[in-house]
N, C-alpha and C. Protein backbone atom coordinates (compact mmCIF):
# COMPACT_ATOMS: atom_id res chain seq x y z
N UNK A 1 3.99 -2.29 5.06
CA UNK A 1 2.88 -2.22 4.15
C UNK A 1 1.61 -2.15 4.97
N UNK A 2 0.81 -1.69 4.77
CA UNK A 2 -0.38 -1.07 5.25
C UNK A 2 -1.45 -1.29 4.58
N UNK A 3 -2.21 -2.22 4.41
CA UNK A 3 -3.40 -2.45 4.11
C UNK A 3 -4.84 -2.12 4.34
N UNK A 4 -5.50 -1.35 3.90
CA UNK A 4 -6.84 -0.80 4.21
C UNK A 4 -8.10 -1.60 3.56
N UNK A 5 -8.22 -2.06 2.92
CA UNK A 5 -8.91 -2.98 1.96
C UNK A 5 -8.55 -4.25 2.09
N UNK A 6 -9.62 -5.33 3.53
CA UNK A 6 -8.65 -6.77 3.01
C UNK A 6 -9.17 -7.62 1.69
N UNK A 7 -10.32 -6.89 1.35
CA UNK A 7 -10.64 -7.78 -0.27
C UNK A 7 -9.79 -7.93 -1.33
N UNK A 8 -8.41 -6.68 -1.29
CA UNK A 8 -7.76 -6.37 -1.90
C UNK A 8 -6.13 -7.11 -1.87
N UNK A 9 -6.56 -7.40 -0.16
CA UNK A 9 -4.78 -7.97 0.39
C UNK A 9 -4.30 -8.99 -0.75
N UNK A 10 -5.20 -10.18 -0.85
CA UNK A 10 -4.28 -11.23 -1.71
C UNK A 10 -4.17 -10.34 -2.83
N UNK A 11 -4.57 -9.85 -3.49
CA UNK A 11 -4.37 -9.21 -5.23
C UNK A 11 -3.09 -8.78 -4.82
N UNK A 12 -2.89 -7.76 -3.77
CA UNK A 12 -1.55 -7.04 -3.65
C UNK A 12 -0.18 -7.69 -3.53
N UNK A 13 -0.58 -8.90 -2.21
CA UNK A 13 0.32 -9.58 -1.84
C UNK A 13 0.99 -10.36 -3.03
N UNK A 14 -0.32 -10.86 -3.90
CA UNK A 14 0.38 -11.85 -5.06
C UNK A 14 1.22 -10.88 -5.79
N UNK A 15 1.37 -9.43 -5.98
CA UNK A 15 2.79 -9.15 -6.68
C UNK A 15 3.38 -7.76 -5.84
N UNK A 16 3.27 -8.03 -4.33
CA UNK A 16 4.39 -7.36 -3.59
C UNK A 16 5.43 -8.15 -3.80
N UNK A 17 6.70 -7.77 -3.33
CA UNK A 17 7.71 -8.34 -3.32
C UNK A 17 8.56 -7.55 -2.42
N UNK A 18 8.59 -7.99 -1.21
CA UNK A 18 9.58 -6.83 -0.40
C UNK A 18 11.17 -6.55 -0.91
N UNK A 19 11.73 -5.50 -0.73
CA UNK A 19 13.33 -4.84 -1.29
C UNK A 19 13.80 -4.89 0.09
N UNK A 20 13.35 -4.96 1.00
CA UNK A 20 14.43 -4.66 2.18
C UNK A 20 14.44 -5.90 3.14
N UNK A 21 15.41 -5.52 4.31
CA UNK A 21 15.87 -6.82 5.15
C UNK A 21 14.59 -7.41 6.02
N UNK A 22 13.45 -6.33 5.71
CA UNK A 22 12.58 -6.62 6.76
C UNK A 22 11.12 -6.06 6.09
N UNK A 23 10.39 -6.53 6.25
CA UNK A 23 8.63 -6.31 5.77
C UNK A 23 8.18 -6.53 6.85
N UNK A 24 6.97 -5.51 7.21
CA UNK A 24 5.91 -5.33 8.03
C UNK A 24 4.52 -5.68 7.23
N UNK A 25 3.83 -6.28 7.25
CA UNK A 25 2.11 -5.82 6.69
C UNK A 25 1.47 -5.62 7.83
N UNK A 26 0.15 -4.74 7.91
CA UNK A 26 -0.26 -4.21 9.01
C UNK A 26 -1.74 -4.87 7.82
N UNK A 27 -2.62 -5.53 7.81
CA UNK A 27 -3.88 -5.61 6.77
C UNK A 27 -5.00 -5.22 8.05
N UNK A 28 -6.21 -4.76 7.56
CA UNK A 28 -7.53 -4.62 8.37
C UNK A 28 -8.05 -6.14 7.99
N UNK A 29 -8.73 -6.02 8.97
CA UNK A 29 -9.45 -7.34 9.46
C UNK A 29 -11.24 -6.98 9.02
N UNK A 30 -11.55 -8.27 8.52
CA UNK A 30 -12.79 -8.09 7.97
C UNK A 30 -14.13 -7.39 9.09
N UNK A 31 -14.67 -6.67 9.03
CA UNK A 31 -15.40 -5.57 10.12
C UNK A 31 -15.24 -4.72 10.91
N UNK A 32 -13.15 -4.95 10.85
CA UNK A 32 -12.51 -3.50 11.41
C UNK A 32 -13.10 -2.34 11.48
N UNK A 33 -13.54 -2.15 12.16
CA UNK A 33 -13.38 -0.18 11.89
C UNK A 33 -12.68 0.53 11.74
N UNK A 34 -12.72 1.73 10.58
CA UNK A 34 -11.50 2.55 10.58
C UNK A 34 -10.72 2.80 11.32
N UNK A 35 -11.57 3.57 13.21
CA UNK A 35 -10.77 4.22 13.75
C UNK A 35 -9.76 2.49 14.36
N UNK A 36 -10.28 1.46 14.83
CA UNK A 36 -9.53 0.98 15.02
C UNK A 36 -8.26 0.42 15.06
N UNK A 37 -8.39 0.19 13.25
CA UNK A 37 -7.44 -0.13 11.85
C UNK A 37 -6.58 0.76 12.18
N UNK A 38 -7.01 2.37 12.19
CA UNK A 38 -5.84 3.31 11.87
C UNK A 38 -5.29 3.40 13.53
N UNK A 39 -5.48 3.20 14.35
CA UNK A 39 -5.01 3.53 15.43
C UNK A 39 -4.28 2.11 15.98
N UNK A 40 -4.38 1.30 15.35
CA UNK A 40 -3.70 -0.44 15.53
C UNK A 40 -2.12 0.03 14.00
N UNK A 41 -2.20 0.54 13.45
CA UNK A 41 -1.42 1.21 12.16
C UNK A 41 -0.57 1.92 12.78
N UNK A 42 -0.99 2.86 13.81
CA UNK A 42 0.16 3.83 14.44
C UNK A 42 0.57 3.77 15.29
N UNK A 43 -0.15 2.83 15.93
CA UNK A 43 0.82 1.90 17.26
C UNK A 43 1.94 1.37 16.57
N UNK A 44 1.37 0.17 15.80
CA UNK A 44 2.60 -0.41 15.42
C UNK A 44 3.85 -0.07 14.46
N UNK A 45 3.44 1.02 14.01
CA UNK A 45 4.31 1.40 13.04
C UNK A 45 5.69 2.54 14.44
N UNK A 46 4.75 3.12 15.43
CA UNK A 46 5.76 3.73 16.36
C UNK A 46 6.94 2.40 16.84
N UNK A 47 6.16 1.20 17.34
CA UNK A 47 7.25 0.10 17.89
C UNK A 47 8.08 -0.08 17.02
N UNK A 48 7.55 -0.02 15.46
CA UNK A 48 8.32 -0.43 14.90
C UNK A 48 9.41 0.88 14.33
N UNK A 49 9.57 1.83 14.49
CA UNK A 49 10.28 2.51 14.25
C UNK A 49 11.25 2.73 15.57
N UNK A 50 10.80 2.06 16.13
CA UNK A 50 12.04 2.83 17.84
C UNK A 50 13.05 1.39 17.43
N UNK A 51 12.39 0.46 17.11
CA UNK A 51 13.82 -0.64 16.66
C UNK A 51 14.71 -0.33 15.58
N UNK A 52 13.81 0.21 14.03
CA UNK A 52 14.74 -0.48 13.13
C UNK A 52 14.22 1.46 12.07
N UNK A 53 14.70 1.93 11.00
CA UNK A 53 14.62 2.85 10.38
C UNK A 53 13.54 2.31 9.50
N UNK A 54 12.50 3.10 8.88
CA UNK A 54 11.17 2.74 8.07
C UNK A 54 11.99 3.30 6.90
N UNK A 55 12.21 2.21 5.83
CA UNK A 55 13.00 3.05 4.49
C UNK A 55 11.90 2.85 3.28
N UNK A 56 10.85 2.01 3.54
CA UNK A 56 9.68 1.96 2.91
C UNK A 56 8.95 2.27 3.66
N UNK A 57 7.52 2.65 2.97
CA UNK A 57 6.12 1.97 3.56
C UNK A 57 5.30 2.32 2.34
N UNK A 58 4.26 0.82 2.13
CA UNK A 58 3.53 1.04 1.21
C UNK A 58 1.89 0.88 1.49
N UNK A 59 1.25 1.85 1.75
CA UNK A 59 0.07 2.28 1.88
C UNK A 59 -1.37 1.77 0.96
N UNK A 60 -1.78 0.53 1.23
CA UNK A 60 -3.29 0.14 0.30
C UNK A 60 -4.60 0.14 0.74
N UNK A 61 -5.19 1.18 -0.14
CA UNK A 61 -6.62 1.03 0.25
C UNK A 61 -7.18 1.43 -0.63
N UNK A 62 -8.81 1.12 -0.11
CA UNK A 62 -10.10 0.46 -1.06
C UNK A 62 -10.82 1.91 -1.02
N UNK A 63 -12.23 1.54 -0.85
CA UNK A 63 -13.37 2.50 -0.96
C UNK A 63 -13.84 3.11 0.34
N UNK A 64 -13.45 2.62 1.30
CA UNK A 64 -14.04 3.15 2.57
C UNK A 64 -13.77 4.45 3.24
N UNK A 65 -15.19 5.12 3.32
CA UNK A 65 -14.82 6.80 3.27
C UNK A 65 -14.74 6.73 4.58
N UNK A 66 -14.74 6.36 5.73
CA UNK A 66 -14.44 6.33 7.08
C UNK A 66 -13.38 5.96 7.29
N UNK A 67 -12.54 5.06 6.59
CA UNK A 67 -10.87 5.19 6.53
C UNK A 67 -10.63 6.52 6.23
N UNK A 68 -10.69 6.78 4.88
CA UNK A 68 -10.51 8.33 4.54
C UNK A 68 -10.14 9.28 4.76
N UNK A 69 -11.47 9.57 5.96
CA UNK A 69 -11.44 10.72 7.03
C UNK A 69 -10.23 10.54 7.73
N UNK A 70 -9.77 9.56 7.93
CA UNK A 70 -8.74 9.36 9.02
C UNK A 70 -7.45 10.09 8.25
N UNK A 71 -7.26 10.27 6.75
CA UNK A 71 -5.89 10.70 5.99
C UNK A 71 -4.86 11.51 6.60
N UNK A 72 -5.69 12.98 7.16
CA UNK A 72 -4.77 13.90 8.04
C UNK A 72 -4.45 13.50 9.14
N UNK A 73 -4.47 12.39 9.76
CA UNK A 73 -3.72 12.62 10.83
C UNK A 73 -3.28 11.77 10.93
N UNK A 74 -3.58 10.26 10.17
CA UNK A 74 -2.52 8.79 9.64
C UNK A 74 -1.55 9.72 9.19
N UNK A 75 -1.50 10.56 7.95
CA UNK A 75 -0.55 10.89 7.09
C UNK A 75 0.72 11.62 7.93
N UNK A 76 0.17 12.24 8.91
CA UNK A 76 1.21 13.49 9.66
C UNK A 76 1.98 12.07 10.45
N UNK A 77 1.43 11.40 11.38
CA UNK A 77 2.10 10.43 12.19
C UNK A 77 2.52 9.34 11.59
N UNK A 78 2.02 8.85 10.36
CA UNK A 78 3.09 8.12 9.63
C UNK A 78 4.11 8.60 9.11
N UNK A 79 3.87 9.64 7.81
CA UNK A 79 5.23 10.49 7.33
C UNK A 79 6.32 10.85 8.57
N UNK A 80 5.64 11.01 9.92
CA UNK A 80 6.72 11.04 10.77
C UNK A 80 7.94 10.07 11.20
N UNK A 81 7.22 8.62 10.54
CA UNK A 81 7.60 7.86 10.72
C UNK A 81 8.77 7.22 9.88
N UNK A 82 9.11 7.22 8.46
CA UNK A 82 9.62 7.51 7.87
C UNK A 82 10.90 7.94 8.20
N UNK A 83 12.00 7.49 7.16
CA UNK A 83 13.79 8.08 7.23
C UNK A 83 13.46 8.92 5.77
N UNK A 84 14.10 9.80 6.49
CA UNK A 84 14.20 11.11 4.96
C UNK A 84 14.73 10.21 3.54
N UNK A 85 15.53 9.47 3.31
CA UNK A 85 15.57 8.36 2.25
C UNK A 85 14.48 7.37 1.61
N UNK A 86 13.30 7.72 2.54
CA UNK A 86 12.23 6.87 2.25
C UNK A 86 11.58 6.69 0.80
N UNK A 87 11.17 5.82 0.43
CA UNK A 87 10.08 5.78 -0.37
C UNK A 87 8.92 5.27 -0.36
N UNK A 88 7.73 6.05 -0.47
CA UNK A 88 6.65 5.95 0.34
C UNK A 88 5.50 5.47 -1.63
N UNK A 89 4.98 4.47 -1.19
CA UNK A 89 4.35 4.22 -2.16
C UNK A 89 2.52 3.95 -2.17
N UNK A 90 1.42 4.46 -2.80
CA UNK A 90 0.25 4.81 -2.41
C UNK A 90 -0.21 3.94 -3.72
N UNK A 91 -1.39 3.22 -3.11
CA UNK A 91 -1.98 2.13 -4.51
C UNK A 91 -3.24 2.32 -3.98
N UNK A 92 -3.96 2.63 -4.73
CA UNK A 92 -5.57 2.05 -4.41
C UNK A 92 -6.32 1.71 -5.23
N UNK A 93 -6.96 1.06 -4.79
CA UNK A 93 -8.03 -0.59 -5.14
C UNK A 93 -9.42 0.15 -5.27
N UNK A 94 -10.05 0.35 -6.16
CA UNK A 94 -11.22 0.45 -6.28
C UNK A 94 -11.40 2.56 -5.65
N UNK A 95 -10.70 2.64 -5.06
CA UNK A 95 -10.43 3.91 -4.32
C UNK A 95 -10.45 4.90 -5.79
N UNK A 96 -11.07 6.14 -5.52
CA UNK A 96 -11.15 7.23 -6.29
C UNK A 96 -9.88 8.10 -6.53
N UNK A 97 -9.45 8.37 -7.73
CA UNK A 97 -8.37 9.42 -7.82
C UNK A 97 -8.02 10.23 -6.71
N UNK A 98 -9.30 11.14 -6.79
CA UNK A 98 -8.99 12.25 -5.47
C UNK A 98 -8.66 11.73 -4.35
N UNK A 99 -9.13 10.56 -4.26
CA UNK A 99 -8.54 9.89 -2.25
C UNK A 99 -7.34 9.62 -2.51
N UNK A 100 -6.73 9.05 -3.43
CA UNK A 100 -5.03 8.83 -3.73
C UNK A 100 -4.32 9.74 -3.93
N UNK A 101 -5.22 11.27 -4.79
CA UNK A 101 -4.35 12.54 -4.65
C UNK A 101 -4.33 13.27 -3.38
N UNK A 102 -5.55 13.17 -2.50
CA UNK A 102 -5.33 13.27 -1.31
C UNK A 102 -4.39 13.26 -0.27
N UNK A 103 -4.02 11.93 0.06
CA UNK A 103 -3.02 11.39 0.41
C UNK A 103 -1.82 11.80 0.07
N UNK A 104 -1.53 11.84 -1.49
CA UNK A 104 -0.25 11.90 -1.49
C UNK A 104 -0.26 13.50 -0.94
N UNK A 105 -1.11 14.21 -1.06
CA UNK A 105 -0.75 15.87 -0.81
C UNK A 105 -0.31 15.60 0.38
N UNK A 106 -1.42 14.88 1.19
CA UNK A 106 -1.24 15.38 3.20
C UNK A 106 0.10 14.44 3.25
N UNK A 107 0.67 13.84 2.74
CA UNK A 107 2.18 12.99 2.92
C UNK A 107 2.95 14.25 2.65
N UNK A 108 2.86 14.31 1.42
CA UNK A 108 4.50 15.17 0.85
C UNK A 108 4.40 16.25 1.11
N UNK A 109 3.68 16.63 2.06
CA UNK A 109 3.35 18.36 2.94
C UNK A 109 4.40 18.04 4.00
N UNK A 110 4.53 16.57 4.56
CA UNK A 110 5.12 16.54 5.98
C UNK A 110 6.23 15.46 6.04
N UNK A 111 6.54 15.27 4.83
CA UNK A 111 7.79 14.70 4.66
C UNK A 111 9.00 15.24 4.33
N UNK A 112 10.28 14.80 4.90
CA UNK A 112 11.33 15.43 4.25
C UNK A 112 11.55 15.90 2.68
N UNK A 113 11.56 16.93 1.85
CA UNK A 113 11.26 16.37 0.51
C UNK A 113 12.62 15.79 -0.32
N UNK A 114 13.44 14.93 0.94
CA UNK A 114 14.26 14.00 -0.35
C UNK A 114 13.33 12.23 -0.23
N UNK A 115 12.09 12.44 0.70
CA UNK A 115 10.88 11.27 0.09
C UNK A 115 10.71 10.99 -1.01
N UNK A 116 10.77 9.72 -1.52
CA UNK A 116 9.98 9.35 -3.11
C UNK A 116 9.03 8.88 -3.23
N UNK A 117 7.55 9.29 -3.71
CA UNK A 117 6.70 8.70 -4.03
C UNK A 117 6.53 8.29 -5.11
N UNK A 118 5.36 7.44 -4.84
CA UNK A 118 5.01 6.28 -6.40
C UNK A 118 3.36 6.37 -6.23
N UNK A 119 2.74 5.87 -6.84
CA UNK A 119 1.36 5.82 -6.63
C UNK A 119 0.36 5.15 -8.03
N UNK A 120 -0.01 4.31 -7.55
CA UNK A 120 -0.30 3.30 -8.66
C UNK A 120 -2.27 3.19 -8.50
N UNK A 121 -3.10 2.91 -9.42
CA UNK A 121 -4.76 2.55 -9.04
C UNK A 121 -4.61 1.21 -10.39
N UNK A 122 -5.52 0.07 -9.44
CA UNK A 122 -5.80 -0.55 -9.75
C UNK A 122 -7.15 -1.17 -9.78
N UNK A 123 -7.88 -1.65 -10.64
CA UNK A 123 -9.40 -1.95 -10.71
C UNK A 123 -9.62 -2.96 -9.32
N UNK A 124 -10.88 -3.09 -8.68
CA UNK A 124 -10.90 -3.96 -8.05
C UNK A 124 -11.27 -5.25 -7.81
């Protein structure tokens, strides 16, 4: 799980519920910078794929258009990340339609398409 918004983390956390043997959260840290956030995101998501298969990942974020910018090229090196069985799920918090339709485009351009997405907006 991938957190972009930490104003948002507890709301999420109080009704995540992980399905598999193993949960990751990756959350930004209050004054993160994007590029930081996203480049601390694809580090760890590479370690974590050379151990174990990514059969989720669930993607949250807020309003910040400097995350944003970052979509095309989080999206290509995460979706890489991913097992073709995946289901990849997109929520955003306060975040605009178009940044969530965004996303899901630059994902399901570069995913296997037996990927399942979900994609949920919630007030913030």
């Amino acid at each position: 799980m991938v957190i972009d918004s930490h104003r948002a983390a507890a709301r999420v956390l109080n009704v995540y519920r992980p399905r598999h043997e193993r949960a990751h959260l990756l959350c930004r840290s209050t004054g993160e910078l994007a590029l930081a956030f996203g480049t601390r995101v694809l580090k760890r998501s590479s370690a974590i794929r050379q151990r174990a298969e990514v059969s989720g990942l669930t993607l949250v974020f807020g309003t910040d258009p400097s995350f944003n910018r970052l979509i095309p090229e989080l999206s290509y090196k995460l979706a890489s990340s991913v097992s073709p069985s995946a289901f990849i799920s997109l929520i955003g918090i306060g975040a605009c339609q178009a940044e969530v339709v965004e996303w899901f485009e630059s994902l399901r351009t570069v995913v296997e398409p037996t990927v399942v997405f979900g994609m949920s907006f919630l007030a913030p």
